[in-house]
N, C-alpha and C. Protein backbone atom coordinates (compact mmCIF):
# COMPACT_ATOMS: atom_id res chain seq x y z
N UNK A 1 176.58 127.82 72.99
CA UNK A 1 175.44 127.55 72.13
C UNK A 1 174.25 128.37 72.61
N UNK A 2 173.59 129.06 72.06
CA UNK A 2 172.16 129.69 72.29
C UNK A 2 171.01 128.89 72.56
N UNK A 3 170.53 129.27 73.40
CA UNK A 3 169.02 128.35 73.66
C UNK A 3 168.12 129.45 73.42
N UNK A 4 166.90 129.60 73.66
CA UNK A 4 166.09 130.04 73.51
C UNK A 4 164.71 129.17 74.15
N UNK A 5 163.35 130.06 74.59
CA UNK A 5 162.87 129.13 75.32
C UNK A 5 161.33 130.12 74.36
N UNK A 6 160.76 128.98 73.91
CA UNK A 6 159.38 129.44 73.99
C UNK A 6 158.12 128.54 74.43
N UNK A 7 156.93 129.43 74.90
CA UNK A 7 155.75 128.80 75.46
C UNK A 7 154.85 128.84 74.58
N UNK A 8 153.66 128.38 74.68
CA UNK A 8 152.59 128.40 73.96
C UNK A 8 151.39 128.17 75.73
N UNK A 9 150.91 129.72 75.67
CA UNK A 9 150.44 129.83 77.26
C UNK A 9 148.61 129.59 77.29
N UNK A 10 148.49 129.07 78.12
CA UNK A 10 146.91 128.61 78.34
C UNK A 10 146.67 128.86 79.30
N UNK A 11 145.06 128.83 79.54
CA UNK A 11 144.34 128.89 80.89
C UNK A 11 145.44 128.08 82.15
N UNK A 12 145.98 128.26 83.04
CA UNK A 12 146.58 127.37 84.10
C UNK A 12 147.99 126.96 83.60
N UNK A 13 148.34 126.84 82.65
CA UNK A 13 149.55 125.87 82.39
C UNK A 13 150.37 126.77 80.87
N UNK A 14 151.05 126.20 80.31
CA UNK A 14 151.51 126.36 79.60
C UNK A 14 152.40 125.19 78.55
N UNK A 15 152.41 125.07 77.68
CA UNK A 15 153.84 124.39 77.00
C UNK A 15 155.03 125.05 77.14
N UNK A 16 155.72 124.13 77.44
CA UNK A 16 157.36 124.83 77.13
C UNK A 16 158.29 124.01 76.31
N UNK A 17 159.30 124.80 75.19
CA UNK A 17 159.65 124.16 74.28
C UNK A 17 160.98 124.87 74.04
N UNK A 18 162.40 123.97 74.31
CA UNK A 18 163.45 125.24 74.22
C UNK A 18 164.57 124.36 73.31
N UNK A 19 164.88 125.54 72.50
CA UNK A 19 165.53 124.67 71.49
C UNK A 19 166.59 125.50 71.58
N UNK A 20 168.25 124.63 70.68
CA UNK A 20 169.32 125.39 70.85
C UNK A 20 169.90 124.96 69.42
N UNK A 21 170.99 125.49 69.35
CA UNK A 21 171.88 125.65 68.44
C UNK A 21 171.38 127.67 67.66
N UNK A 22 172.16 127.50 66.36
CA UNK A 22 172.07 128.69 65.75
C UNK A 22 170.89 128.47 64.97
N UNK A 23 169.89 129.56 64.37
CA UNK A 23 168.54 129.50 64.04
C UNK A 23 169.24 128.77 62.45
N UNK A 24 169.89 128.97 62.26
CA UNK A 24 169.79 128.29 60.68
C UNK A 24 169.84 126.80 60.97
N UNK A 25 170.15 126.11 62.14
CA UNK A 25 169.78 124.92 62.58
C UNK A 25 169.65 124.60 63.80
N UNK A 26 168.44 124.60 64.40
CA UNK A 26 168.02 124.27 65.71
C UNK A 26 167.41 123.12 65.95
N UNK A 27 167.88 122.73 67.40
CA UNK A 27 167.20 121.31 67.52
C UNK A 27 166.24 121.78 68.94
N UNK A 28 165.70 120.73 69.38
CA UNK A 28 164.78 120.73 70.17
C UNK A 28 165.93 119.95 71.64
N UNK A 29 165.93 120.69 72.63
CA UNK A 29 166.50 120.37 73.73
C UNK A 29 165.33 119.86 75.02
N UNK A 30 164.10 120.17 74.98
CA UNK A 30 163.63 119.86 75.80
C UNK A 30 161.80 120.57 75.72
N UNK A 31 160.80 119.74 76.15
CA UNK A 31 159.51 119.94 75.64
C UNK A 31 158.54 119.64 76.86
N UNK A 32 157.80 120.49 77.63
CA UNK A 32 157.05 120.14 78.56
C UNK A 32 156.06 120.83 79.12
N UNK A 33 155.27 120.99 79.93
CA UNK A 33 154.22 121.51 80.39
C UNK A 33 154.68 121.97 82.02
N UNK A 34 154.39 123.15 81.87
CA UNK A 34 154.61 124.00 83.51
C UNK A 34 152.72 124.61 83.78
N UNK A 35 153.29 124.56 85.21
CA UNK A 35 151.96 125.51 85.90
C UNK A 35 151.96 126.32 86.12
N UNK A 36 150.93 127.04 85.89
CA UNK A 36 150.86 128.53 86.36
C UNK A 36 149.62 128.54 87.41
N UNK A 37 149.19 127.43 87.58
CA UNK A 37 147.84 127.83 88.37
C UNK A 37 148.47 126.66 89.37
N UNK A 38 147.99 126.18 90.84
CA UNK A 38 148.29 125.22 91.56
C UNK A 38 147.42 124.34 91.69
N UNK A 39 147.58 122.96 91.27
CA UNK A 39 146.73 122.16 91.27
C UNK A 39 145.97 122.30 92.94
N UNK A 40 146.23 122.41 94.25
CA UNK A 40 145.97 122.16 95.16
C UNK A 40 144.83 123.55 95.46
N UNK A 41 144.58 124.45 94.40
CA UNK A 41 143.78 125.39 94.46
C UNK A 41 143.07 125.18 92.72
N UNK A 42 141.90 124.34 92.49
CA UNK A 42 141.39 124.38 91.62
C UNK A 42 140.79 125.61 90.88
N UNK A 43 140.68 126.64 91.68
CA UNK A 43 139.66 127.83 90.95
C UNK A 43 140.94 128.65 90.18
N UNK A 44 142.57 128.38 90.83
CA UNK A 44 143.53 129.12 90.27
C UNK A 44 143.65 129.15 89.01
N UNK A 45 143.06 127.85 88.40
CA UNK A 45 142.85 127.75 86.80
C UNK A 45 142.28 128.39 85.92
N UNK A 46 141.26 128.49 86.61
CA UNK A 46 140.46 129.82 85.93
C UNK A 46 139.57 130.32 86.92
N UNK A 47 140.89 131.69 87.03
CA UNK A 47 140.22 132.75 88.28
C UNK A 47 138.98 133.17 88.18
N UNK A 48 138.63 134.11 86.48
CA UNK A 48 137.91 135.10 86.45
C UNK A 48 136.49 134.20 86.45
N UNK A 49 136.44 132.90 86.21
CA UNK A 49 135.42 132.11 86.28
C UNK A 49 134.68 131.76 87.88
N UNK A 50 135.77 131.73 88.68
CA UNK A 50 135.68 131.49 89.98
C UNK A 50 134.66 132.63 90.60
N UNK A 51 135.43 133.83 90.12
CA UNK A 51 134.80 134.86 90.95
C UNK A 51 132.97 135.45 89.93
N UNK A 52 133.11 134.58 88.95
CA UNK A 52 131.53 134.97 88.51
C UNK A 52 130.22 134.81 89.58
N UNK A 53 128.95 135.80 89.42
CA UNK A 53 128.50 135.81 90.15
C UNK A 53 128.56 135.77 91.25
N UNK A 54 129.53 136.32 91.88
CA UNK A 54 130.03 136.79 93.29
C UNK A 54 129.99 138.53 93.02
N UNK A 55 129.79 139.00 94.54
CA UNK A 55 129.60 140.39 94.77
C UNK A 55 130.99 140.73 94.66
N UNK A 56 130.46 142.20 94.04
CA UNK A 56 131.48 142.79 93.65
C UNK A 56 132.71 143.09 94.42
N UNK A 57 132.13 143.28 95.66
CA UNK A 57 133.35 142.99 96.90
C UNK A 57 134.22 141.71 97.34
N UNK A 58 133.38 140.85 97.47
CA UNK A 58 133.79 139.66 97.97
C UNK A 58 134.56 138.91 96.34
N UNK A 59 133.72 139.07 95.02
CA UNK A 59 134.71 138.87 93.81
C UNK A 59 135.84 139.88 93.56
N UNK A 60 136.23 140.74 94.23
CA UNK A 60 137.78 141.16 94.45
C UNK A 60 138.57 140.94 95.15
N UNK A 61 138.37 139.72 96.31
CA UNK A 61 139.19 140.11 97.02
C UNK A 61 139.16 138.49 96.88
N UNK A 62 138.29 137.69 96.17
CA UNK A 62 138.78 135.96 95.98
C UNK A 62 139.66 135.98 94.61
N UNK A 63 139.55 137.55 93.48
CA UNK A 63 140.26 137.38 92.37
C UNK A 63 141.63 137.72 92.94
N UNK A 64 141.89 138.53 93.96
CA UNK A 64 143.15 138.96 94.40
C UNK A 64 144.05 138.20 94.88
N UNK A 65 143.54 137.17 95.98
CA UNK A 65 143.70 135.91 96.62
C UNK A 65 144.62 135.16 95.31
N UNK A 66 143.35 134.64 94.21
CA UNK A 66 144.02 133.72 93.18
C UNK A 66 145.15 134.35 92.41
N UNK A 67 145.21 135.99 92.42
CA UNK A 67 146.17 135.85 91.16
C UNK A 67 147.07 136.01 91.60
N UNK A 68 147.65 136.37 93.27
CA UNK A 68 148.87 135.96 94.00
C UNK A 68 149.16 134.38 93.87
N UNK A 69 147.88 133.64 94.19
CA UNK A 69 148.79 132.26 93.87
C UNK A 69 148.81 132.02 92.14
N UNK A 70 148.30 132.50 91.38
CA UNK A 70 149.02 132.53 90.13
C UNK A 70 150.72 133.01 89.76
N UNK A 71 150.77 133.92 90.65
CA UNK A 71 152.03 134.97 90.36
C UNK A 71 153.05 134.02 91.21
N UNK A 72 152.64 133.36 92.62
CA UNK A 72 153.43 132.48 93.12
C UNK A 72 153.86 131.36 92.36
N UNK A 73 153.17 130.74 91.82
CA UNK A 73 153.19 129.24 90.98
C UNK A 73 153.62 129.66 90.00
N UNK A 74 153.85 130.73 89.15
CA UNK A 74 154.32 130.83 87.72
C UNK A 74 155.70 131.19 87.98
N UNK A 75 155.91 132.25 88.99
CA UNK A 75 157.38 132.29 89.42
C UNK A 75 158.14 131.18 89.66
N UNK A 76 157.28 130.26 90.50
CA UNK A 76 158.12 129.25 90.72
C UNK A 76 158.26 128.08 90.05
N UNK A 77 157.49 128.26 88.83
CA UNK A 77 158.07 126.76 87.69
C UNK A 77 158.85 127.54 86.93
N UNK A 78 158.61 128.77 86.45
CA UNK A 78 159.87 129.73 85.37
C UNK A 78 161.20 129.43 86.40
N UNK A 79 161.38 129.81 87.28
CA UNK A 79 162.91 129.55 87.83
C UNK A 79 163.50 128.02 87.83
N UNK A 80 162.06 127.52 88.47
CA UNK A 80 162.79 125.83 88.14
C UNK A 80 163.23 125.56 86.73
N UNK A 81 162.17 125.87 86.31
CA UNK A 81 162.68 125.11 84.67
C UNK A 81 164.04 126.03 84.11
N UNK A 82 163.86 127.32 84.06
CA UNK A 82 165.59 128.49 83.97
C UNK A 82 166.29 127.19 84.69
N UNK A 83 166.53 127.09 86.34
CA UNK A 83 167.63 126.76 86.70
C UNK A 83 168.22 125.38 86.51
N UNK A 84 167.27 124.35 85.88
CA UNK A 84 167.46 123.01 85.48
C UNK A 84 168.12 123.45 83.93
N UNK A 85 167.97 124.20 82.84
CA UNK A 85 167.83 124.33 81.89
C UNK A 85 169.79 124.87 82.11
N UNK A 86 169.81 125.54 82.83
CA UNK A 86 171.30 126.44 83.40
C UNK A 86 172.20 125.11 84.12
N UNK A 87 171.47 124.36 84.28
CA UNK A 87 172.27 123.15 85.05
C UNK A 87 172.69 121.80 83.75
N UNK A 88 171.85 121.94 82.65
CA UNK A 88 172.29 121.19 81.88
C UNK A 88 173.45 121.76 80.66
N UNK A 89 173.82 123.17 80.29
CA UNK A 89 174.20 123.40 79.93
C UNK A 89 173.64 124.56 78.61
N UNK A 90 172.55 125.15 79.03
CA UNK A 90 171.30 125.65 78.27
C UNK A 90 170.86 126.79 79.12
N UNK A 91 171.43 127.83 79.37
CA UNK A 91 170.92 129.13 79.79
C UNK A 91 170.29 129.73 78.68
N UNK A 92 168.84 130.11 79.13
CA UNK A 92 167.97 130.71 78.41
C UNK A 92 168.36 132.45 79.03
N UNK A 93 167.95 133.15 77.35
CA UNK A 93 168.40 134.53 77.20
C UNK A 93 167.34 135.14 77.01
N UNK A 94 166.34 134.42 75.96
CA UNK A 94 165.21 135.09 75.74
C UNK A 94 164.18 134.05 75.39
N UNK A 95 163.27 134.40 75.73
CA UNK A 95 161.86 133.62 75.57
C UNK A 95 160.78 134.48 74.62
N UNK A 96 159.86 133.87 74.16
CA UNK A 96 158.76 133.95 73.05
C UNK A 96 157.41 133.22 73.75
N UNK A 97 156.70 133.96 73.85
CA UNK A 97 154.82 133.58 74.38
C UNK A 97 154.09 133.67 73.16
N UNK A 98 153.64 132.71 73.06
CA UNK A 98 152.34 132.59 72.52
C UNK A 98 151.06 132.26 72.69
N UNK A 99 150.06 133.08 72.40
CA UNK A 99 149.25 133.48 73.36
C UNK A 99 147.72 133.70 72.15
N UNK A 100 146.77 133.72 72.43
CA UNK A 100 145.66 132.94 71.43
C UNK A 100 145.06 134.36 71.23
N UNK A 101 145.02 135.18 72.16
CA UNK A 101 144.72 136.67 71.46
C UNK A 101 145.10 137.72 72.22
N UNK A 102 145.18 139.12 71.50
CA UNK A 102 145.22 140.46 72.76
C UNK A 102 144.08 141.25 72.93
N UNK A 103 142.83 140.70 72.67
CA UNK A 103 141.63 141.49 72.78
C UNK A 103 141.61 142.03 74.35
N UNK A 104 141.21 143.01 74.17
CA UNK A 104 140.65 144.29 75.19
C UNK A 104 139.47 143.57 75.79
N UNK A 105 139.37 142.82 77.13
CA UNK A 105 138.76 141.80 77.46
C UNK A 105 137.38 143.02 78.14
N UNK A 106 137.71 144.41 78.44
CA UNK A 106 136.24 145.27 78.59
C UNK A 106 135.93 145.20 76.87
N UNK A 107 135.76 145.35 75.97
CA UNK A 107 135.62 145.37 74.97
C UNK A 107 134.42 143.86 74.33
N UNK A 108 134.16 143.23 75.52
CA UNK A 108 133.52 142.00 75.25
C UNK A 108 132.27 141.95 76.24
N UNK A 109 130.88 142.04 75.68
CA UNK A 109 129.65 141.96 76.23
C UNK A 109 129.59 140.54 77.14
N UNK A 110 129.64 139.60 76.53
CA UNK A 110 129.34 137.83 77.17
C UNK A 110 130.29 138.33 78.34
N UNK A 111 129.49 138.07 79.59
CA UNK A 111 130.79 137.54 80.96
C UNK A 111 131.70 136.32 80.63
N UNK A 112 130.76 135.35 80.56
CA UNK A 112 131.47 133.76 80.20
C UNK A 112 133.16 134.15 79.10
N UNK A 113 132.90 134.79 78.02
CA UNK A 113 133.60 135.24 76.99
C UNK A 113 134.68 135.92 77.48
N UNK A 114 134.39 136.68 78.54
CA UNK A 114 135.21 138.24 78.57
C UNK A 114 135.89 137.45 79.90
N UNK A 115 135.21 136.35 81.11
CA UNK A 115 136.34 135.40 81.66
C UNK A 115 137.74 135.13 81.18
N UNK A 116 137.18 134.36 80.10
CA UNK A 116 138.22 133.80 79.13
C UNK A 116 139.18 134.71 79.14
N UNK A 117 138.67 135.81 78.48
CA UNK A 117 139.84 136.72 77.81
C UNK A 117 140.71 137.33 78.85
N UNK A 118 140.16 137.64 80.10
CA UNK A 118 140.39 137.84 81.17
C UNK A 118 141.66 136.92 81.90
N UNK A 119 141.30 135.64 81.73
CA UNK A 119 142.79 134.69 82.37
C UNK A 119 143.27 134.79 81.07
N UNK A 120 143.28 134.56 79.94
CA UNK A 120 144.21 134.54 78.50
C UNK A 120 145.18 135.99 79.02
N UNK A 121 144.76 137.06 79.07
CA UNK A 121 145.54 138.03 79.77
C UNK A 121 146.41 137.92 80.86
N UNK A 122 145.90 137.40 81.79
CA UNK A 122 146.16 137.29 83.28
C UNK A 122 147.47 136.21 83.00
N UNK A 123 147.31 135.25 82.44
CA UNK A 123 148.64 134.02 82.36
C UNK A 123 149.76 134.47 81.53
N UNK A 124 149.61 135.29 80.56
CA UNK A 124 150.34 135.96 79.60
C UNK A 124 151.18 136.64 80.46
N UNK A 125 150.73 137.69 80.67
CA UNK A 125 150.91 138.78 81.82
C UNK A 125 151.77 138.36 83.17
N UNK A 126 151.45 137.65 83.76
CA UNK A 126 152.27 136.87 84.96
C UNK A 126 153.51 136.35 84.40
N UNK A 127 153.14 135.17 83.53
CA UNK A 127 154.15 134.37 82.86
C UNK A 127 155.24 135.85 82.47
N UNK A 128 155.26 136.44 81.63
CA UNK A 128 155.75 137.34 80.84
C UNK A 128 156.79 138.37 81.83
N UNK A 129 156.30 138.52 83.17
CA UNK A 129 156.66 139.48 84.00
C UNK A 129 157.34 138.24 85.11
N UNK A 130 157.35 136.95 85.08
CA UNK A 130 158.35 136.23 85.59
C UNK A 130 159.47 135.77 84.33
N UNK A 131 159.52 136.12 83.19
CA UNK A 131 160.87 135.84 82.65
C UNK A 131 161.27 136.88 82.95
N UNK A 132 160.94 138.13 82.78
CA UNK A 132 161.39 139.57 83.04
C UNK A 132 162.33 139.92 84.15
N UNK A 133 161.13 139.25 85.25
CA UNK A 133 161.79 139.55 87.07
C UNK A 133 163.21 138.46 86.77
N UNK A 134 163.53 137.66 86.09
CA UNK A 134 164.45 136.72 85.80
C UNK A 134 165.93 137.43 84.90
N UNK A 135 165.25 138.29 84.21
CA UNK A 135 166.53 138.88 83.48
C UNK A 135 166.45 138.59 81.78
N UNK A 136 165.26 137.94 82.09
CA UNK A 136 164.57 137.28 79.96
C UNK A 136 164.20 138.67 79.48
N UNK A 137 164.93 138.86 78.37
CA UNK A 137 163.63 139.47 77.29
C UNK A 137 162.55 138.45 76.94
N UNK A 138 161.76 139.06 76.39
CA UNK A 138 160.75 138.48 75.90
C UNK A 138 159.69 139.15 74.95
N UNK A 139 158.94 137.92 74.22
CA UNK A 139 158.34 138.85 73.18
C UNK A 139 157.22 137.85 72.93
N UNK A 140 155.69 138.74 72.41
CA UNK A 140 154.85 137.97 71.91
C UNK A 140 154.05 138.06 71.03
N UNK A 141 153.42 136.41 70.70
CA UNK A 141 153.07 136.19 69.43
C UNK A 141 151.64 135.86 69.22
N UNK A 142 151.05 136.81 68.83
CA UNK A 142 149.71 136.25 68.79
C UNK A 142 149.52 134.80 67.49
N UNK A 143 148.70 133.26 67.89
CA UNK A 143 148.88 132.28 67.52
C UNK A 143 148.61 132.18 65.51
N UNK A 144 147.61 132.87 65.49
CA UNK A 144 147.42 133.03 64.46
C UNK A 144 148.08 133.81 62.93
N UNK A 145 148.95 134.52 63.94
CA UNK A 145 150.23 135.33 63.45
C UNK A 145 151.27 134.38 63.43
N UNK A 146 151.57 133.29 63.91
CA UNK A 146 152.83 132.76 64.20
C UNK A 146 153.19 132.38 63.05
N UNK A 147 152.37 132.00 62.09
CA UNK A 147 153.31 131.48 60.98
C UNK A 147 153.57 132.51 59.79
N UNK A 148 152.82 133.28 59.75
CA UNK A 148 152.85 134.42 58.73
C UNK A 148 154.03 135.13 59.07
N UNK A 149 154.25 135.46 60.20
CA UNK A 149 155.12 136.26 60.95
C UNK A 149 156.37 135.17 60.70
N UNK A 150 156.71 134.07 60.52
CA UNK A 150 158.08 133.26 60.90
C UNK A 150 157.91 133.10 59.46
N UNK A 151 157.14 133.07 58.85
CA UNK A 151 157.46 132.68 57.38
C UNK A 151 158.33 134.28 56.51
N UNK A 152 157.93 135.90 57.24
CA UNK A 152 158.75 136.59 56.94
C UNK A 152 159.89 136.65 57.53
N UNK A 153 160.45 136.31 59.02
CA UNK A 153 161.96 136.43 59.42
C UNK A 153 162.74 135.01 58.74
N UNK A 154 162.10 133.96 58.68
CA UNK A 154 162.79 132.84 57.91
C UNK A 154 162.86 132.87 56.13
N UNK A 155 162.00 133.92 55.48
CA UNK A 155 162.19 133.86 53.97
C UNK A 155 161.43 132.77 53.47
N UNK A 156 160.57 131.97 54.11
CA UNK A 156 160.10 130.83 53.40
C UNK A 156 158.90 130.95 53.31
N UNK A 157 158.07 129.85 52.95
CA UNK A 157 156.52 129.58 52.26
C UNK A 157 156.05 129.27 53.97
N UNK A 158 155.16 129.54 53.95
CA UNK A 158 154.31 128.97 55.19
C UNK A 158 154.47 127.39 55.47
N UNK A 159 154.16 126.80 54.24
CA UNK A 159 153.93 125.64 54.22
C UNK A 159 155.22 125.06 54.79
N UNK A 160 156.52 125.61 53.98
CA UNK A 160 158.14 125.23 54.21
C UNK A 160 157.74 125.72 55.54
N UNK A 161 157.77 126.36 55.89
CA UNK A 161 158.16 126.72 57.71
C UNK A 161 157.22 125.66 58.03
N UNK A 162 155.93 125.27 58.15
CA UNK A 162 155.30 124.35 59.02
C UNK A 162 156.17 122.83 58.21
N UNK A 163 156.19 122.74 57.22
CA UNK A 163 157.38 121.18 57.53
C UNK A 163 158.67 121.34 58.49
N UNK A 164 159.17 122.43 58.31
CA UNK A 164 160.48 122.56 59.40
C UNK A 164 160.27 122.39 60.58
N UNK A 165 159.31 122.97 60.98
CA UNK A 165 158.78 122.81 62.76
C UNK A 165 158.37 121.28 62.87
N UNK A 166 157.51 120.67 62.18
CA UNK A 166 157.34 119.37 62.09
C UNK A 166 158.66 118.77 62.20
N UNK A 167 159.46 119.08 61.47
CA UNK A 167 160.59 118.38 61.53
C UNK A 167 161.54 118.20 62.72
N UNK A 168 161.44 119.12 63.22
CA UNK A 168 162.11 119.91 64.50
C UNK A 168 161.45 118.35 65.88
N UNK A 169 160.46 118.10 65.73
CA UNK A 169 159.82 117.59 66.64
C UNK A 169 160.15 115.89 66.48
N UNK A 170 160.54 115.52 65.28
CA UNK A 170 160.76 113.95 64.86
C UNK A 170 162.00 113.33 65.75
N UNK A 171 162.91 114.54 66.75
CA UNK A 171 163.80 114.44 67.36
C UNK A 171 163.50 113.86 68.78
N UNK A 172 162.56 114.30 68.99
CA UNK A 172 162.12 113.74 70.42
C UNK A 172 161.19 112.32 70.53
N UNK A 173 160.61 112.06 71.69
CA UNK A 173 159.49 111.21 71.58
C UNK A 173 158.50 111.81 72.03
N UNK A 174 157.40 110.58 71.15
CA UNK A 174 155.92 111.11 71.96
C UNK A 174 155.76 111.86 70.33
N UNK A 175 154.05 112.62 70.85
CA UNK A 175 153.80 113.02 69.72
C UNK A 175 154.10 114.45 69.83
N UNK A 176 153.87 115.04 69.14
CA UNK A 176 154.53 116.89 69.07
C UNK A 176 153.26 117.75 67.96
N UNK A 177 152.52 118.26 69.27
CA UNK A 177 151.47 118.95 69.33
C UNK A 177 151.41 120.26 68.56
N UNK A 178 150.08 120.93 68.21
CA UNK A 178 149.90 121.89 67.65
C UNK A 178 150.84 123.20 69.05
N UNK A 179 150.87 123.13 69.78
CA UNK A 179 150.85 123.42 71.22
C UNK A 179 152.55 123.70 70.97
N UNK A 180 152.85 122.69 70.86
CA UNK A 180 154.51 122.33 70.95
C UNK A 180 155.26 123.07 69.89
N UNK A 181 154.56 122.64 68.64
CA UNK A 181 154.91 123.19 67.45
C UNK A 181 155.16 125.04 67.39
N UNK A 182 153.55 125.54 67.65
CA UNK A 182 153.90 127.04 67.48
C UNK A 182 155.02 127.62 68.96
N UNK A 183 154.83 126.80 70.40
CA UNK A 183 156.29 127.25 70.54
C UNK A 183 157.41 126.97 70.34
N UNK A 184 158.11 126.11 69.53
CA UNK A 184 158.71 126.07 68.76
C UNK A 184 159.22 127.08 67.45
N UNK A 185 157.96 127.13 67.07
CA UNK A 185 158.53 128.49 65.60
C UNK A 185 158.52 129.87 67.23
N UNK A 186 158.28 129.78 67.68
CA UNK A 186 158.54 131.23 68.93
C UNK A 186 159.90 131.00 68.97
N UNK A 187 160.16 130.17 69.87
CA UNK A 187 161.60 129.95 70.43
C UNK A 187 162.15 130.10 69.10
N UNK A 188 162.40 129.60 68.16
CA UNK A 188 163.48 129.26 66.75
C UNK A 188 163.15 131.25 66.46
N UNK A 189 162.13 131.72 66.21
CA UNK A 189 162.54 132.96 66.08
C UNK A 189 163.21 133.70 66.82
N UNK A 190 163.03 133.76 68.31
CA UNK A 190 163.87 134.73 68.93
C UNK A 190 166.02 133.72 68.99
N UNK A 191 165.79 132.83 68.24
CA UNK A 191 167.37 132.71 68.26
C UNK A 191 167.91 133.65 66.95
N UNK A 192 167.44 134.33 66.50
CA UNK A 192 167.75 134.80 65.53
C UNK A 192 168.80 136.27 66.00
């Protein structure tokens, strides 16, 4: 059976959402939240914020610091969650990120702003290059694209694709988030 694994990636963390069977009917195998930042280092959450107003020296070498323990902590929930996922009977092949934009974060005057865009990059980027170091393809989706984009590989109305993903989620418990949902239409596309 095919699994497929997609995220929906944020400042520090991420959703993860991996569904299996064949894309003309997929169910939801499993739905959760990984870290990419370490709780036991609060600024790892949001680096580029950390190092604001710090000298230009000393803010390179506390951004360098954090995004090793970014690159540490994201490696090491992608393998956990791969090797639990490989232990239940669900080897993931390829994964799908979704990710809130690809703006050119020099391209942005506001510091506060161009932070942002700055870890939105930075978690993408890490995350993306630990399915990789893993043996994942992978591919991504900017959020606002996600349904336009799944409504052309699935043939349907927007609207039909957002009841299907809804639907997709009535399988589990708990409630099933905007978060959950677009990785969901990720993952269900790359089973295709």
């Amino acid at each position: 059976m095919q699994a497929a694994l997609g995220f929906r990636v944020k400042s520090g963390w991420a959703t993860a959402v991996l569904l299996a069977g064949p894309a003309r009917a997929p169910r939801v195998v499993d739905r959760r939240v990984i870290e990419l930042s370490d709780p036991a280092v609060p600024t790892s959450r949001q680096p580029y914020h950390a190092v604001m107003g710090a000298s230009r020296a000393n803010g390179a070498k506390i951004e360098k610091r954090l995004r090793r323990v970014v690159e540490r902590v994201t490696r090491q929930s992608v393998r956990q969650l791969l090797q639990e996922y490989r232990k239940t009977g669900h080897p993931v092949r390829r994964v799908a990120l979704v990710v809130g934009s690809e703006i050119d974060p020099a391209r942005i005057a506001n510091d506060h702003i161009r932070a942002h865009a700055l870890e939105g990059r930075l978690f993408r980027t890490v995350l993306e290059q630990a399915c990789r170091s893993l043996g994942l393809k992978s591919s991504v989706l900017i959020e606002r694209n996600a349904y336009p984009a799944g409504a052309t590989v699935f043939r349907r109305s927007q609207a039909q694709l957002k009841q299907a993903v809804t639907e997709l989620g009535r399988a589990i418990d708990g409630p099933w988030r905007a978060d959950e949902k677009t990785a969901a239409l990720a993952a269900w596309m790359t089973l295709r």
